[in-house]
Protein backbone atom coordinates (compact mmCIF):
# COMPACT_ATOMS: atom_id res chain seq x y z
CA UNK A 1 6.69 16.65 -2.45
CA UNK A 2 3.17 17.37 -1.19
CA UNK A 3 1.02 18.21 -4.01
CA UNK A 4 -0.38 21.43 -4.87
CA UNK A 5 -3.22 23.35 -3.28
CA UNK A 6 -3.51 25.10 0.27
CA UNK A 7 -6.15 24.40 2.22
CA UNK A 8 -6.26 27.87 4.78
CA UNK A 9 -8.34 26.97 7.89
CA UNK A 10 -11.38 29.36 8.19
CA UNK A 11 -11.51 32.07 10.90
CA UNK A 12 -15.20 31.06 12.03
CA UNK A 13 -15.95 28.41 14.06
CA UNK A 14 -16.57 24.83 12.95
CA UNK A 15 -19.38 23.82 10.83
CA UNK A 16 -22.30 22.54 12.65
CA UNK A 17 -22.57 19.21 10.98
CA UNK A 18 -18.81 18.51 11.55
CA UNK A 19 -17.80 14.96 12.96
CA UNK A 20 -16.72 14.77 16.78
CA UNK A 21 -14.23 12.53 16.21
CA UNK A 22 -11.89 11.86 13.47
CA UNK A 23 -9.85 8.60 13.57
CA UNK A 24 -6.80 7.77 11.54
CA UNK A 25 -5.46 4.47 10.72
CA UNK A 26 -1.58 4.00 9.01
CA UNK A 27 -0.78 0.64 7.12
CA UNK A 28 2.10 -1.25 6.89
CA UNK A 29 3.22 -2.14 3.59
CA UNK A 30 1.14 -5.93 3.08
CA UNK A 31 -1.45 -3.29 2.09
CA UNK A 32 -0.15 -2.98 -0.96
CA UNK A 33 -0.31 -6.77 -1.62
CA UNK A 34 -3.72 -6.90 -2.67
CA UNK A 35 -2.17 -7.10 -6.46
CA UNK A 36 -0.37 -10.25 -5.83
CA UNK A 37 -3.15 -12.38 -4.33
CA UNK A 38 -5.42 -10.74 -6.75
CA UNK A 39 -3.15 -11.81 -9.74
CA UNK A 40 -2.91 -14.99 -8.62
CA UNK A 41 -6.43 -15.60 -8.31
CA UNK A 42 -6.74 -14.70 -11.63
CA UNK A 43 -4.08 -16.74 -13.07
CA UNK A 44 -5.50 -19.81 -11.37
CA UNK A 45 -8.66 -18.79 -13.31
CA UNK A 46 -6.94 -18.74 -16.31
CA UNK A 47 -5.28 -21.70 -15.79
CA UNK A 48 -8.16 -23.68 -14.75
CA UNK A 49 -10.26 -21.97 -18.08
CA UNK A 50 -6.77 -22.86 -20.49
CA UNK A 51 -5.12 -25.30 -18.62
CA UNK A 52 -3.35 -28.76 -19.92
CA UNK A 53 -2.62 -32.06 -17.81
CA UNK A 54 0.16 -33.32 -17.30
CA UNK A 55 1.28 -36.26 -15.25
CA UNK A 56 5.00 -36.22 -13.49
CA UNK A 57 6.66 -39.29 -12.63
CA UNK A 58 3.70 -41.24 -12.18
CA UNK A 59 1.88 -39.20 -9.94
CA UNK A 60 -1.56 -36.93 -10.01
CA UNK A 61 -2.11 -35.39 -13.00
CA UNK A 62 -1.20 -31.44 -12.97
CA UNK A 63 -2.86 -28.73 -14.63
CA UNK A 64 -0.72 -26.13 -16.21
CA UNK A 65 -1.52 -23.39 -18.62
CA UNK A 66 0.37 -24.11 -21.55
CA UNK A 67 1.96 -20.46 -22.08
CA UNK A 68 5.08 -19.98 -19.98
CA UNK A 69 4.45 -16.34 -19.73
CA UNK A 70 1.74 -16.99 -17.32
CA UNK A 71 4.14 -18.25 -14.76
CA UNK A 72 6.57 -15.67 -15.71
CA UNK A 73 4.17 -12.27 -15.59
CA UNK A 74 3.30 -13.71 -12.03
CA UNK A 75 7.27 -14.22 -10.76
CA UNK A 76 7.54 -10.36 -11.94
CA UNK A 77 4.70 -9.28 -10.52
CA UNK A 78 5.45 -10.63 -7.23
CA UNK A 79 9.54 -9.14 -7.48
CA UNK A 80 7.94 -5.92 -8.35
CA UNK A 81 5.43 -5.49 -5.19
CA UNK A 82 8.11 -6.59 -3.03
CA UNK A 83 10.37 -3.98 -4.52
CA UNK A 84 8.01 -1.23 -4.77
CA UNK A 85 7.01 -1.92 -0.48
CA UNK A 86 10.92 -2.33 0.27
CA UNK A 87 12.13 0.81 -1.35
CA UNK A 88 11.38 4.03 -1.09
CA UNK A 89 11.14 5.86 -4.74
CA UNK A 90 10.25 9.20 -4.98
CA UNK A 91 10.07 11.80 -7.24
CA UNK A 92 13.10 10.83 -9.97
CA UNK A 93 13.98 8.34 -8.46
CA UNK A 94 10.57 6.04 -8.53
CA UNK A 95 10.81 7.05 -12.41
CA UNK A 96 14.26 5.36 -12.86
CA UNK A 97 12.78 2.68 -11.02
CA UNK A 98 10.21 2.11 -13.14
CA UNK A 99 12.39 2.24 -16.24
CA UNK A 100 14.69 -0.12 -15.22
CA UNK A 101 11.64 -2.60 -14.63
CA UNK A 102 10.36 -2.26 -17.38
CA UNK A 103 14.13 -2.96 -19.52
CA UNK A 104 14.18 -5.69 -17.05
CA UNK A 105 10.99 -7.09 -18.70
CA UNK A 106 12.19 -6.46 -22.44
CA UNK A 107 15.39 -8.12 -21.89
CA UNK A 108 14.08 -11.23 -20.60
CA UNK A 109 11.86 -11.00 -23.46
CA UNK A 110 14.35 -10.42 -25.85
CA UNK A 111 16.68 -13.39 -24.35
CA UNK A 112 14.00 -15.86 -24.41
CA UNK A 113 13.19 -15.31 -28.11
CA UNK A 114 16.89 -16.33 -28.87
CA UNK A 115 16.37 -19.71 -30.38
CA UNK A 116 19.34 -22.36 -29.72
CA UNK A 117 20.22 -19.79 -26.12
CA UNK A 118 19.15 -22.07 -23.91
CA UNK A 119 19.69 -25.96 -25.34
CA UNK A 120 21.69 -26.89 -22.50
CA UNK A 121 20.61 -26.73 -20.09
CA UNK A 122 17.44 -26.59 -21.00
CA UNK A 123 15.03 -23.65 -21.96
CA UNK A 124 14.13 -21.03 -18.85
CA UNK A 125 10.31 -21.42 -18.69
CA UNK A 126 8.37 -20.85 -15.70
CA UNK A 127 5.32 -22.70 -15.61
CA UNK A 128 3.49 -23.13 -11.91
CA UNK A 129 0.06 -25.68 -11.53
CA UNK A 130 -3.36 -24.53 -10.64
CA UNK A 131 -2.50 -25.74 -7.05
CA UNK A 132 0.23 -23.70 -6.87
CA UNK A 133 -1.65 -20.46 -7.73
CA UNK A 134 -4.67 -21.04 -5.09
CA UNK A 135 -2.55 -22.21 -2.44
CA UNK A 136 -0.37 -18.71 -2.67
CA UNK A 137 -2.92 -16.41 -3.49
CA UNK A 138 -5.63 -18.03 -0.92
CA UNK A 139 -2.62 -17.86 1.61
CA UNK A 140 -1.54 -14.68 0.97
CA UNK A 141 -5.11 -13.53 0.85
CA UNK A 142 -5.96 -14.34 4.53
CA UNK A 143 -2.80 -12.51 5.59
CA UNK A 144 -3.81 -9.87 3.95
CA UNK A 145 -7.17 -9.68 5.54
CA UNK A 146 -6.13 -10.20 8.55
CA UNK A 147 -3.47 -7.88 9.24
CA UNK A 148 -5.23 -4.62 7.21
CA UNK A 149 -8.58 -5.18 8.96
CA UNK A 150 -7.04 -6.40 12.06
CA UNK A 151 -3.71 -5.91 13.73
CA UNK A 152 -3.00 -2.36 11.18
CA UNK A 153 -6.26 -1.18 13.18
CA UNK A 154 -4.96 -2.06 16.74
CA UNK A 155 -3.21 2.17 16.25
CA UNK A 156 -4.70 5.00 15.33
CA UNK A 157 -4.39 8.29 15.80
CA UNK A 158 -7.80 10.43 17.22
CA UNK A 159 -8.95 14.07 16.61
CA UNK A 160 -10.95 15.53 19.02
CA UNK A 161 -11.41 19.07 19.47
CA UNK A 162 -8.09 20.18 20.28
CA UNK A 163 -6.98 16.95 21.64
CA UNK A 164 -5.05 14.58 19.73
CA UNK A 165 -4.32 11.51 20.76
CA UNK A 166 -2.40 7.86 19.70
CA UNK A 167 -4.15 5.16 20.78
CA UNK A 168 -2.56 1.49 21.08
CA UNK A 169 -4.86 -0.75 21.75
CA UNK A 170 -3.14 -3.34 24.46
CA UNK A 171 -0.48 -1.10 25.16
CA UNK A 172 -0.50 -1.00 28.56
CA UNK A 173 0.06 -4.93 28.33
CA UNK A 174 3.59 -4.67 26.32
CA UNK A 175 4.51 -1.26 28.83
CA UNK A 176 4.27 1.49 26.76
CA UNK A 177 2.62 4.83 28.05
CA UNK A 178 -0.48 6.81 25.39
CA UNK A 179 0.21 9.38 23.90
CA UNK A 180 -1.98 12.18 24.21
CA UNK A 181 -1.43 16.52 23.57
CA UNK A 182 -3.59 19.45 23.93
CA UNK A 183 -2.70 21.74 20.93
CA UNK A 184 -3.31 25.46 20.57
CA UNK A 185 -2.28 24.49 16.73
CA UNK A 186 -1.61 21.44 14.17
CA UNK A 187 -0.25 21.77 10.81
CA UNK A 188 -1.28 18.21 8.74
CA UNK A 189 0.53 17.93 5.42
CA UNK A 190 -0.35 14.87 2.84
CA UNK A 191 2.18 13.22 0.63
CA UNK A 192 1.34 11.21 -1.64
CA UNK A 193 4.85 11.33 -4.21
CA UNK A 194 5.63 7.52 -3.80
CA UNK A 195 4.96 6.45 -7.54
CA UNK A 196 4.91 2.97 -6.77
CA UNK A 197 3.50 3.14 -3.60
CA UNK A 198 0.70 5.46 -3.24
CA UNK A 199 -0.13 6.18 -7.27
CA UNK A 200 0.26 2.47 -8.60
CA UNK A 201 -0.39 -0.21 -6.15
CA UNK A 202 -2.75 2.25 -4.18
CA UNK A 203 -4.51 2.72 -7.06
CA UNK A 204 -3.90 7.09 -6.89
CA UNK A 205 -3.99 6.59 -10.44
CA UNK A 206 -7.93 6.02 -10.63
CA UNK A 207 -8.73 8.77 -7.71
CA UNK A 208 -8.52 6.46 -4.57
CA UNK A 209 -4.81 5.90 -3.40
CA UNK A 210 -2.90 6.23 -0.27
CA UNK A 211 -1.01 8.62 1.48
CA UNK A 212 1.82 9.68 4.00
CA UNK A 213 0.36 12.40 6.80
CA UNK A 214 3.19 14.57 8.46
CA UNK A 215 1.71 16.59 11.42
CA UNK A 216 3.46 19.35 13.50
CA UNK A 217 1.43 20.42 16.80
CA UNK A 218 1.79 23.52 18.40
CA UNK A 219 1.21 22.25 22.23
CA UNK A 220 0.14 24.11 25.17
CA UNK A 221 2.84 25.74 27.42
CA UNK A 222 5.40 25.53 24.22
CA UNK A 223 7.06 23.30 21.82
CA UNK A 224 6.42 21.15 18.52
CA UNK A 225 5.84 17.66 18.39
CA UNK A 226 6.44 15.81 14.75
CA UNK A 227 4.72 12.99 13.96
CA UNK A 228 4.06 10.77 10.80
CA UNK A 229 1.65 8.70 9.75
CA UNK A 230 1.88 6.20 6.85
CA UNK A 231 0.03 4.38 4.33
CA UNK A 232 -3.03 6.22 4.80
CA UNK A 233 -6.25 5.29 2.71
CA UNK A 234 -7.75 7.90 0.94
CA UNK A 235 -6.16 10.48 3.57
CA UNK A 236 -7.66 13.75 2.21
CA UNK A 237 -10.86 12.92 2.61
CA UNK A 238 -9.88 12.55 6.61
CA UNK A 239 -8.24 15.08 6.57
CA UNK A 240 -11.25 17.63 5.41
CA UNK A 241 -12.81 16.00 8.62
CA UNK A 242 -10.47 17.34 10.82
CA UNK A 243 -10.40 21.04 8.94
CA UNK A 244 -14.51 21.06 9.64
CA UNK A 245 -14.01 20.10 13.34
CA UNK A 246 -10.99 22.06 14.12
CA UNK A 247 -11.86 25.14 12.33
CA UNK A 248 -9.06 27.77 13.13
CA UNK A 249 -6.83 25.34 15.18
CA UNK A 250 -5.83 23.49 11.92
CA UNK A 251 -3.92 23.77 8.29
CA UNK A 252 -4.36 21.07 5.79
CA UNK A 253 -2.21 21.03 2.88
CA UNK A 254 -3.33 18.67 0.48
């Protein structure tokens, strides 16, 4: 559901003051990555800070933090973003989610502390090497990088006036025709009801978070177009952009 609150597009014309040009970009889901490589980082610092040495089969010496849970906390972590960025849980659903990840968490908990379970074969413990945590995170890091400030901002979608427009940069290499319409009217709505998603892992729980837009345009000569764009940072504040230009020829609902 789109949250509460109706924001009714004034009657005069737009501010004086109001941007020319607002520009949208969506994200695809390694957005939401950040925690992993972030995590990581820090578990390599920990590691490094707490680490032990250990030498296998002869070879270079290994650092490893000593607590298993280290290693553990970071295989969850990493099943739980890939989860959350696969599957789409919303409303009740993202809540069952969530409670089944976190029984998920006390079981493995509660079948580790049974002494004797796991004699043979030996005990589950997941322990990973400093290496192991800066060559993932590091990796995972540029990827990041690269595709949220790079390839996620070859499309965007363009306000101007009345005109809205997709652009796809290079398009015209791979075939496809722009997308462009004149609208008499455009309806934006913001949804932001992906727990997982847009509240934890885009951080919507501290104020910044991300968000789905759905528009609806009213286009000259008759007809609606639908589009959708997703994975939008901090989408409202764009979208009061838009309300100042457009003035009468736009509804937000936040």
């Amino acid at each position: 559901m789109a949250s509460t609150g109706l924001e009714t597009a004034p009657q005069a014309a737009p501010a004086a003051g109001a941007p020319t040009e607002v520009r949208i970009y969506p994200h695809s889901p390694i957005l939401y990555w950040w925690v992993v490589w972030a995590y990581g980082f820090f578990c390599a610092l920990l590691t490094y800070a707490q680490g032990e040495t250990f030498t296998i089969g002869g070879g270079k010496p290994l650092l490893i933090h000593p607590s298993a849970w280290v290693g553990i906390s970071f295989t969850m972590l990493l099943l739980f973003v890939a989860l959350a960025t696969t599957v789409k849980a919303r409303g009740i659903g993202s809540i069952l989610l969530i409670l089944l990840l976190i029984g998920a968490a006390v079981g493995t908990q509660f079948i580790m502390s049974i002494e004797g379970l796991f004699k043979t074969p030996p005990a589950i413990l997941v322990h990973m090497n400093l290496a192991f945590y800066m060559m993932v995170s590091a990796a995972l890091f540029v990827v990041w990088v690269v595709i949220v400030f790079g390839f996620d901002r070859l499309s965007y979608w363009r306000f101007r006036g009345a005109q809205i427009e997709r652009v796809q940069r290079f398009a015209s290499i791979l075939g496809r025709a722009p997308e462009s319409y004149s609208v008499m009217h455009v309806r934006l709505t913001r949804f932001s009801d992906d727990i997982l998603d847009h509240k934890i892992l885009g951080l919507g729980i501290v104020g910044l978070g991300t968000s789905d837009i759905e528009g609806k345009i009213a286009i000259f000569g008759g007809g609606n177009e639908v589009f959708r764009i997703e994975n939008v940072w901090r989408a409202s504040r764009s979208l009061r952009q838009i309300q100042a230009m457009m003035g009468p020829k736009a509804t937000v609902v936040t």
